[in-house]
Protein backbone atom coordinates (compact mmCIF):
# COMPACT_ATOMS: atom_id res chain seq x y z
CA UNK A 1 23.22 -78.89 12.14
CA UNK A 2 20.35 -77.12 13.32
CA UNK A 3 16.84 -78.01 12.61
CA UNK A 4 14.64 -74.59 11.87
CA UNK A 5 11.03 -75.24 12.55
CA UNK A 6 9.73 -73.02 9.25
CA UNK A 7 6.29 -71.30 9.19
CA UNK A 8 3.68 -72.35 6.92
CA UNK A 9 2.43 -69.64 4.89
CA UNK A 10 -1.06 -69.82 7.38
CA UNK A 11 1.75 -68.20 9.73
CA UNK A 12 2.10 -71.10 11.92
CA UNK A 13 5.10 -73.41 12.53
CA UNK A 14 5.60 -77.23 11.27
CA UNK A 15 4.66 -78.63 14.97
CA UNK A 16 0.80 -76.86 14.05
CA UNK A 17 0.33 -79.33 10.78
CA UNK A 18 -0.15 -82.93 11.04
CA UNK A 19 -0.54 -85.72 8.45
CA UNK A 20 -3.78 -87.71 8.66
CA UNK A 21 -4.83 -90.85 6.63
CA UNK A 22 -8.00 -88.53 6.81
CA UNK A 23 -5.58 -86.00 4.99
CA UNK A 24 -3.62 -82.99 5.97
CA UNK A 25 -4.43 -81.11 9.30
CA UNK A 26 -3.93 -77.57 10.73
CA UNK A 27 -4.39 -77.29 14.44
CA UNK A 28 -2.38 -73.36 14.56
CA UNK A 29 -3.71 -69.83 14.55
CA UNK A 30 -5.06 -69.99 11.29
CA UNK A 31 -8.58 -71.47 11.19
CA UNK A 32 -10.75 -69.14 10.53
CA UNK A 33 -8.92 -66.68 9.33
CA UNK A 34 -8.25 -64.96 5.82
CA UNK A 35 -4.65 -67.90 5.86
CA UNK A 36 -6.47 -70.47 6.59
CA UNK A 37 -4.83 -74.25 5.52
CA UNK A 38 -7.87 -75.06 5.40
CA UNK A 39 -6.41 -79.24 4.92
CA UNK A 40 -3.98 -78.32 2.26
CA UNK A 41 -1.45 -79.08 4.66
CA UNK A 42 1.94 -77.89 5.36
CA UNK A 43 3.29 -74.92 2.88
CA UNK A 44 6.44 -73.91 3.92
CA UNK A 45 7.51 -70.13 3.64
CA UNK A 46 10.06 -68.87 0.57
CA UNK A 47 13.60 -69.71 2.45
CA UNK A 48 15.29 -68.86 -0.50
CA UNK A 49 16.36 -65.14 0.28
CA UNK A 50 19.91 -64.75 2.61
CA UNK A 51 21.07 -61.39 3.98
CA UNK A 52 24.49 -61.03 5.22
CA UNK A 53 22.57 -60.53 9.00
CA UNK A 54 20.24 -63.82 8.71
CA UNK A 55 23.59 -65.58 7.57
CA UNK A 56 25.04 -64.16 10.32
CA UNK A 57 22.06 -65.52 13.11
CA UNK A 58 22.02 -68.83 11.42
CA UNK A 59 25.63 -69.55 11.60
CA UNK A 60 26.15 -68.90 15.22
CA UNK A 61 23.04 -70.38 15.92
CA UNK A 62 24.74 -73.52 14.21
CA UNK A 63 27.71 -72.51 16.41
CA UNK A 64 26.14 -72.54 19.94
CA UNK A 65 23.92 -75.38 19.00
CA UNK A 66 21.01 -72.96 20.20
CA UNK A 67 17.88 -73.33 20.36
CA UNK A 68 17.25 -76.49 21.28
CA UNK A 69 13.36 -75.72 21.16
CA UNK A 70 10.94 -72.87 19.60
CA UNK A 71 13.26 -72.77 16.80
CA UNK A 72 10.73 -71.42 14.79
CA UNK A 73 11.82 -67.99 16.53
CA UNK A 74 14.71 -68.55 14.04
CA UNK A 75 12.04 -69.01 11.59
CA UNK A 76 10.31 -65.52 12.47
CA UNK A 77 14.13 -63.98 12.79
CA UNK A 78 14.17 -65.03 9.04
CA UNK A 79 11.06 -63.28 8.20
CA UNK A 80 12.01 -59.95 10.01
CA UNK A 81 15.40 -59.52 7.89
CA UNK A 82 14.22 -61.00 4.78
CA UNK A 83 10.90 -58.67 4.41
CA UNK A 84 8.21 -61.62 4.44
CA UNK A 85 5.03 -60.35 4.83
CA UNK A 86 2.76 -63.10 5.58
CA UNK A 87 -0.52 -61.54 4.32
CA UNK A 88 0.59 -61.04 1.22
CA UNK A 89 3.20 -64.15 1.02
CA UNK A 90 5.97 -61.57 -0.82
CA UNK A 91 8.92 -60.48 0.29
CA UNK A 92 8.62 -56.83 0.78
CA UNK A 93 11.38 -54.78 2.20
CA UNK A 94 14.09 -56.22 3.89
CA UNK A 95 15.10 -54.78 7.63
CA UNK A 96 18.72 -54.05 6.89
CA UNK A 97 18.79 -51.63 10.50
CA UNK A 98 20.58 -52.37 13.58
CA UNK A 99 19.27 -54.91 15.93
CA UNK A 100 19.92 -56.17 19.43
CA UNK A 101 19.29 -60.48 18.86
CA UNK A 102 18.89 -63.08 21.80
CA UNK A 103 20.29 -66.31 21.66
CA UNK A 104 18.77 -68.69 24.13
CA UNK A 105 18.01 -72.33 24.86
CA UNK A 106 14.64 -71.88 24.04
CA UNK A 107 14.42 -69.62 21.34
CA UNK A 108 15.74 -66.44 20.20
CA UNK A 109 14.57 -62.82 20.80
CA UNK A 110 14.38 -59.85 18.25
CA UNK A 111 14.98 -56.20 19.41
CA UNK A 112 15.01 -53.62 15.97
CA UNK A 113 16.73 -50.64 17.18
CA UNK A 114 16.40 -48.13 14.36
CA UNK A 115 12.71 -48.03 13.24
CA UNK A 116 10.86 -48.52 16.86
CA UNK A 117 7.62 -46.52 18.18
CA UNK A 118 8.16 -44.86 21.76
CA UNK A 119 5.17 -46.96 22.66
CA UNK A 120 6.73 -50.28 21.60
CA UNK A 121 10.17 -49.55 22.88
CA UNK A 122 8.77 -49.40 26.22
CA UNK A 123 7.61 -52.94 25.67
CA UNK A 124 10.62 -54.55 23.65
CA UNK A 125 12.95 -52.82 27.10
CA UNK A 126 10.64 -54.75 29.73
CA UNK A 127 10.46 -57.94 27.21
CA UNK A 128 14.73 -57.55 27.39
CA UNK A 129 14.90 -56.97 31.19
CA UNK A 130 12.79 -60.46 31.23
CA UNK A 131 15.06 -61.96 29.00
CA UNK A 132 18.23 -61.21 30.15
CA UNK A 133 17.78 -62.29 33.91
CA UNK A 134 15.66 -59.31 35.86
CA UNK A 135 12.56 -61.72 35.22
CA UNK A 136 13.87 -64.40 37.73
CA UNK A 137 15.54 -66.25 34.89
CA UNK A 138 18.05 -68.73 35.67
CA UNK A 139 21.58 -67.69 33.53
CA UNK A 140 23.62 -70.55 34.99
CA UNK A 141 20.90 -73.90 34.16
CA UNK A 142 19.86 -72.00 30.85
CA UNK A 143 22.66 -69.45 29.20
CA UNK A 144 21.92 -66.87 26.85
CA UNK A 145 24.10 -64.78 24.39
CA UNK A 146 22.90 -61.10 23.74
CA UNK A 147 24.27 -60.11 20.25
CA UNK A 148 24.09 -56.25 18.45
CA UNK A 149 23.73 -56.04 14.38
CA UNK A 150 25.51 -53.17 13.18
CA UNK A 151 27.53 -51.89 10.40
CA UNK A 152 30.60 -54.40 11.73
CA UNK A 153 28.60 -57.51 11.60
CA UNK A 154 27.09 -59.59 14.71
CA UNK A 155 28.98 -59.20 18.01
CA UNK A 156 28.32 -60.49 21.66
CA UNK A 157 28.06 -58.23 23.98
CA UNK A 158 26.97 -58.13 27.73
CA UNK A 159 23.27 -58.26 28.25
CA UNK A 160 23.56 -54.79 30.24
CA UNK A 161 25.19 -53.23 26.90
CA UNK A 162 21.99 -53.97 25.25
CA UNK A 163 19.54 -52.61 27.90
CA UNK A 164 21.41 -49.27 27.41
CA UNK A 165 21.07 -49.86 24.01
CA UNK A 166 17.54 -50.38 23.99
CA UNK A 167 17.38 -47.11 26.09
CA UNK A 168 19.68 -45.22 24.22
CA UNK A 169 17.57 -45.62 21.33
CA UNK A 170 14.89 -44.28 23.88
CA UNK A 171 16.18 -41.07 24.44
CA UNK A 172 16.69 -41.07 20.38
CA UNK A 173 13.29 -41.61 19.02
CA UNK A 174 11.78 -39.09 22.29
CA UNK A 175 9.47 -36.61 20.38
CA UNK A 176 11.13 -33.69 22.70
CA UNK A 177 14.42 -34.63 20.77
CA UNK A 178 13.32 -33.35 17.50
């Protein structure tokens, strides 16, 4: 089983909260802010809601025994599909698009494909060259599995099947295409 390091609803994960005999502590993002804890402690997000593609992440997630740390990126995953919006602490809409999802030792990686900017698809394809191995990563000590989201379910496919994914979905979204 797979221990998922949830977000409080001050948007930080479990390891930001500790338990005082002083009382509850927050030591995340949120001080200061509008979600501040401010000492009420841990509140765990809503992790009631299941779509079939969150099912889908946490079951071979389960299966590869990955992560092994920053599983709260499984945590934000959850949020993505499921529509939480932290400021308002609602689900909202869920993201039921396609998706290009990173399955790593250390975390997971989240690449929407159908509802990008131009400007931040420039940014999620150098974040998925990192990933995947251009950024000196070492695929041999620390394995990854690239999976795509689409109308067939969550398959594995070869990291370079996703970077042309990613810039497929370039050449879709150019203005000049319209």
């Amino acid at each position: 089983m797979i221990r998922i390091d949830w977000h409080c609803l001050c948007g930080d994960a479990l390891a930001s909260h500790a338990d005082r005999p002083e009382g509850p502590e927050c030591h995340g993002h949120c001080q200061r802010t509008p979600l501040d804890c401010k000492g009420l402690g841990f509140r765990p997000i809503d992790q009631t809601r299941r779509s079939p593609a969150i099912v889908a992440i946490f079951a071979e997630a389960r299966s590869k025994w990955l992560p092994r740390a920053y599983t709260c990126d499984l945590s934000s995953d959850y949020q993505t599909l499921t529509g939480w919006n932290r400021e308002t602490q609602q689900f909202e809409e869920p993201y039921e698009g396609r998706f290009i999802w990173i399955l790593r030792e250390n975390g997971t990686e989240f690449y929407r494909l159908d509802d990008v900017t131009p400007e931040d698809l420039g940014h999620s394809l150098g974040a998925y060259k990192y990933w995947t191995g251009e950024g000196g990563g070492d695929r041999e000590q620390h394995p990854l599995h690239v999976y795509l989201w689409d109308a067939t379910g969550l398959n594995e496919i070869r990291p370079a099947q996703g970077e042309f994914l990613l810039s497929d979905t370039r050449h879709a979204i150019d203005p000049l295409n319209y």
